[in-house]
Protein backbone atom coordinates (compact mmCIF):
# COMPACT_ATOMS: atom_id res chain seq x y z
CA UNK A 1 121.07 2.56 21.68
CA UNK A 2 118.25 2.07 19.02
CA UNK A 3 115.70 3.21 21.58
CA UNK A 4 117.27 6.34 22.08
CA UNK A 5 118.02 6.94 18.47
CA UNK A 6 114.30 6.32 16.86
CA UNK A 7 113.24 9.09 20.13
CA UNK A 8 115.37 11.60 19.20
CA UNK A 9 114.49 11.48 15.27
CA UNK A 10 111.02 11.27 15.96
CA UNK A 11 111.97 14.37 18.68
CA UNK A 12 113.55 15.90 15.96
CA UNK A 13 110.99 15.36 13.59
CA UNK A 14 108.08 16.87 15.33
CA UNK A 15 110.40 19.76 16.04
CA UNK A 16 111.19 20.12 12.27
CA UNK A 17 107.37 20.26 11.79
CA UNK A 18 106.46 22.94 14.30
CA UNK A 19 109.08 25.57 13.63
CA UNK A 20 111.13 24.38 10.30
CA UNK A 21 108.53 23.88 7.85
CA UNK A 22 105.93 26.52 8.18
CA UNK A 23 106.83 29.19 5.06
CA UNK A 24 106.60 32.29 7.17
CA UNK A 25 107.53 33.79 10.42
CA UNK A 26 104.12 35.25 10.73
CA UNK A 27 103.02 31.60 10.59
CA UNK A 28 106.23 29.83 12.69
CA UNK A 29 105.00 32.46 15.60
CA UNK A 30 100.91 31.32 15.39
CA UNK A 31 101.94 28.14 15.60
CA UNK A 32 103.68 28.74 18.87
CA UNK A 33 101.03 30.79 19.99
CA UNK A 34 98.67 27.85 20.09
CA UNK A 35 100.93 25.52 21.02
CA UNK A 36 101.58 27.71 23.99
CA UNK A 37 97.62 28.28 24.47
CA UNK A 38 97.08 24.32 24.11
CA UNK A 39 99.40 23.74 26.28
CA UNK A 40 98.13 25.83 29.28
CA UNK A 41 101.45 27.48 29.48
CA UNK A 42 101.84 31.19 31.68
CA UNK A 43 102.98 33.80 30.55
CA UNK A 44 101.71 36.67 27.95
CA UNK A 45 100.57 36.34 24.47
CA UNK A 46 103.05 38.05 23.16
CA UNK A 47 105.33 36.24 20.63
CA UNK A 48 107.90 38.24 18.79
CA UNK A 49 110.91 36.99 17.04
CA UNK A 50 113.14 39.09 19.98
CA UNK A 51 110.99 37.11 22.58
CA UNK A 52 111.51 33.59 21.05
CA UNK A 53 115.17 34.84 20.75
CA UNK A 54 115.25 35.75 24.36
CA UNK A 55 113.60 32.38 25.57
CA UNK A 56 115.75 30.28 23.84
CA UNK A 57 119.08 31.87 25.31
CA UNK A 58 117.40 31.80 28.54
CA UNK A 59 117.15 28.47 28.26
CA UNK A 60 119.88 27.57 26.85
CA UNK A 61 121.94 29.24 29.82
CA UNK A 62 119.24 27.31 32.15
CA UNK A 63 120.64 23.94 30.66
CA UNK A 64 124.51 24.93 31.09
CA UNK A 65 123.86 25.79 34.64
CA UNK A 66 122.64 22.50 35.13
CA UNK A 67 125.44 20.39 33.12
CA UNK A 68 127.52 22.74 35.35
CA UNK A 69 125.91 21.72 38.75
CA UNK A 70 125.99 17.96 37.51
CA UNK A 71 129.80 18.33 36.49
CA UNK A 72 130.19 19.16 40.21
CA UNK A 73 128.50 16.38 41.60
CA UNK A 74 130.06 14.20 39.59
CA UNK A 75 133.56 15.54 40.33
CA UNK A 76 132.46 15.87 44.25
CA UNK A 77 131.73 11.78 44.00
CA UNK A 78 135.26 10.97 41.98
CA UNK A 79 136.88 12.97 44.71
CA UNK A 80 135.47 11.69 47.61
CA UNK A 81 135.64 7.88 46.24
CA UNK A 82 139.29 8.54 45.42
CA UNK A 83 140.64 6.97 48.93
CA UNK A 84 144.11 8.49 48.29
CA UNK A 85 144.21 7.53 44.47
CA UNK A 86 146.47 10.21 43.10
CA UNK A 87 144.68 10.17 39.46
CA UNK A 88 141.37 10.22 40.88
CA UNK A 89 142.24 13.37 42.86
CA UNK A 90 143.51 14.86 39.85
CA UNK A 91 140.74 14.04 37.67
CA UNK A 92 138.08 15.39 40.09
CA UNK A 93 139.92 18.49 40.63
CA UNK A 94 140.62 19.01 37.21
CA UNK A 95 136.67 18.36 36.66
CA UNK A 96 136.04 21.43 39.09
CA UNK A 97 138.40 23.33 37.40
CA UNK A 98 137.16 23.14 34.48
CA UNK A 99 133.51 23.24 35.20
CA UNK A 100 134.46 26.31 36.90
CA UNK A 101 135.64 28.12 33.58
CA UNK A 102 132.86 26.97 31.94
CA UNK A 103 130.74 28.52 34.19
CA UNK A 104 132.73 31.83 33.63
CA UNK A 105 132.29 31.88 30.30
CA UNK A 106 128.94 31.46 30.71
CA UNK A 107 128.10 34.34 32.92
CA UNK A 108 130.24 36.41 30.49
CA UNK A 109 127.73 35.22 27.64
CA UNK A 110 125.14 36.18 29.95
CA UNK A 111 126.79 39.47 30.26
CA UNK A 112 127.28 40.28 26.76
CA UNK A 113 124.01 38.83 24.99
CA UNK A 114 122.35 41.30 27.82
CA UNK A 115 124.62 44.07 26.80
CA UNK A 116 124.24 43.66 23.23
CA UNK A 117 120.35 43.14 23.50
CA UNK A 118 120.07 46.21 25.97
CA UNK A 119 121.75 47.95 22.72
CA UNK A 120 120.06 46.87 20.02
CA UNK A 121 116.26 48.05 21.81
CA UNK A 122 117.52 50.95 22.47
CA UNK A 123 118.73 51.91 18.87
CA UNK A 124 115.14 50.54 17.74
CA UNK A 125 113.54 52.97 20.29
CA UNK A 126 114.80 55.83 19.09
């Protein structure tokens, strides 16, 4: 429990550092330019506040989908390890259930961050 508690304030630390403390976003985006150069990342050099928006709902949505296909699994095990055990059953189907709304909802996220984006360029364009 300690373990995981000193890595995830030294985690958070190091991410307060690199995007939290510089004093401008001029300076926020060079440092993730050469992070991103260091790194040896692909992609293009082109870091705007929209694209670091972008990324970070992309991958935010990346990490649902996988809580969602782990929710599965985990419901698929409790169901199949039930042998007959009425409350198991329920549980696991109530786990799919539910893990299948939450998947919903985020698809309609999906939906509307892309709507409202797809929007918001197109007033800028004009």
């Amino acid at each position: 429990m300690t373990k995981n508690l000193i890595c995830f304030l030294i985690l958070m630390f190091l991410v307060f550092n690199v995007l939290v403390l510089p004093a401008s976003a001029e300076s926020m985006i060079d440092n993730l330019v050469k992070f991103k150069t260091a790194a040896g990342l692909p992609g293009s050099a082109d870091v705007t506040p929209v694209n670091i928006v972008i990324a970070v709902i992309n991958t935010i949505l990346g990490l649902l989908a996988l809580i969602f296909i782990v929710l599965l699994i985990y419901a698929g095990f409790t169901f199949m390890t039930a042998q007959g055990d009425d409350k198991k059953v329920t549980k696991a189907k109530d786990t799919i259930r539910n893990a299948v709304i939450g998947v919903v909802i985020i698809l309609f996220a999906y939906i509307i961050t892309n709507i409202v984006f797809t929007l918001i360029f197109d007033v800028f364009k004009r």
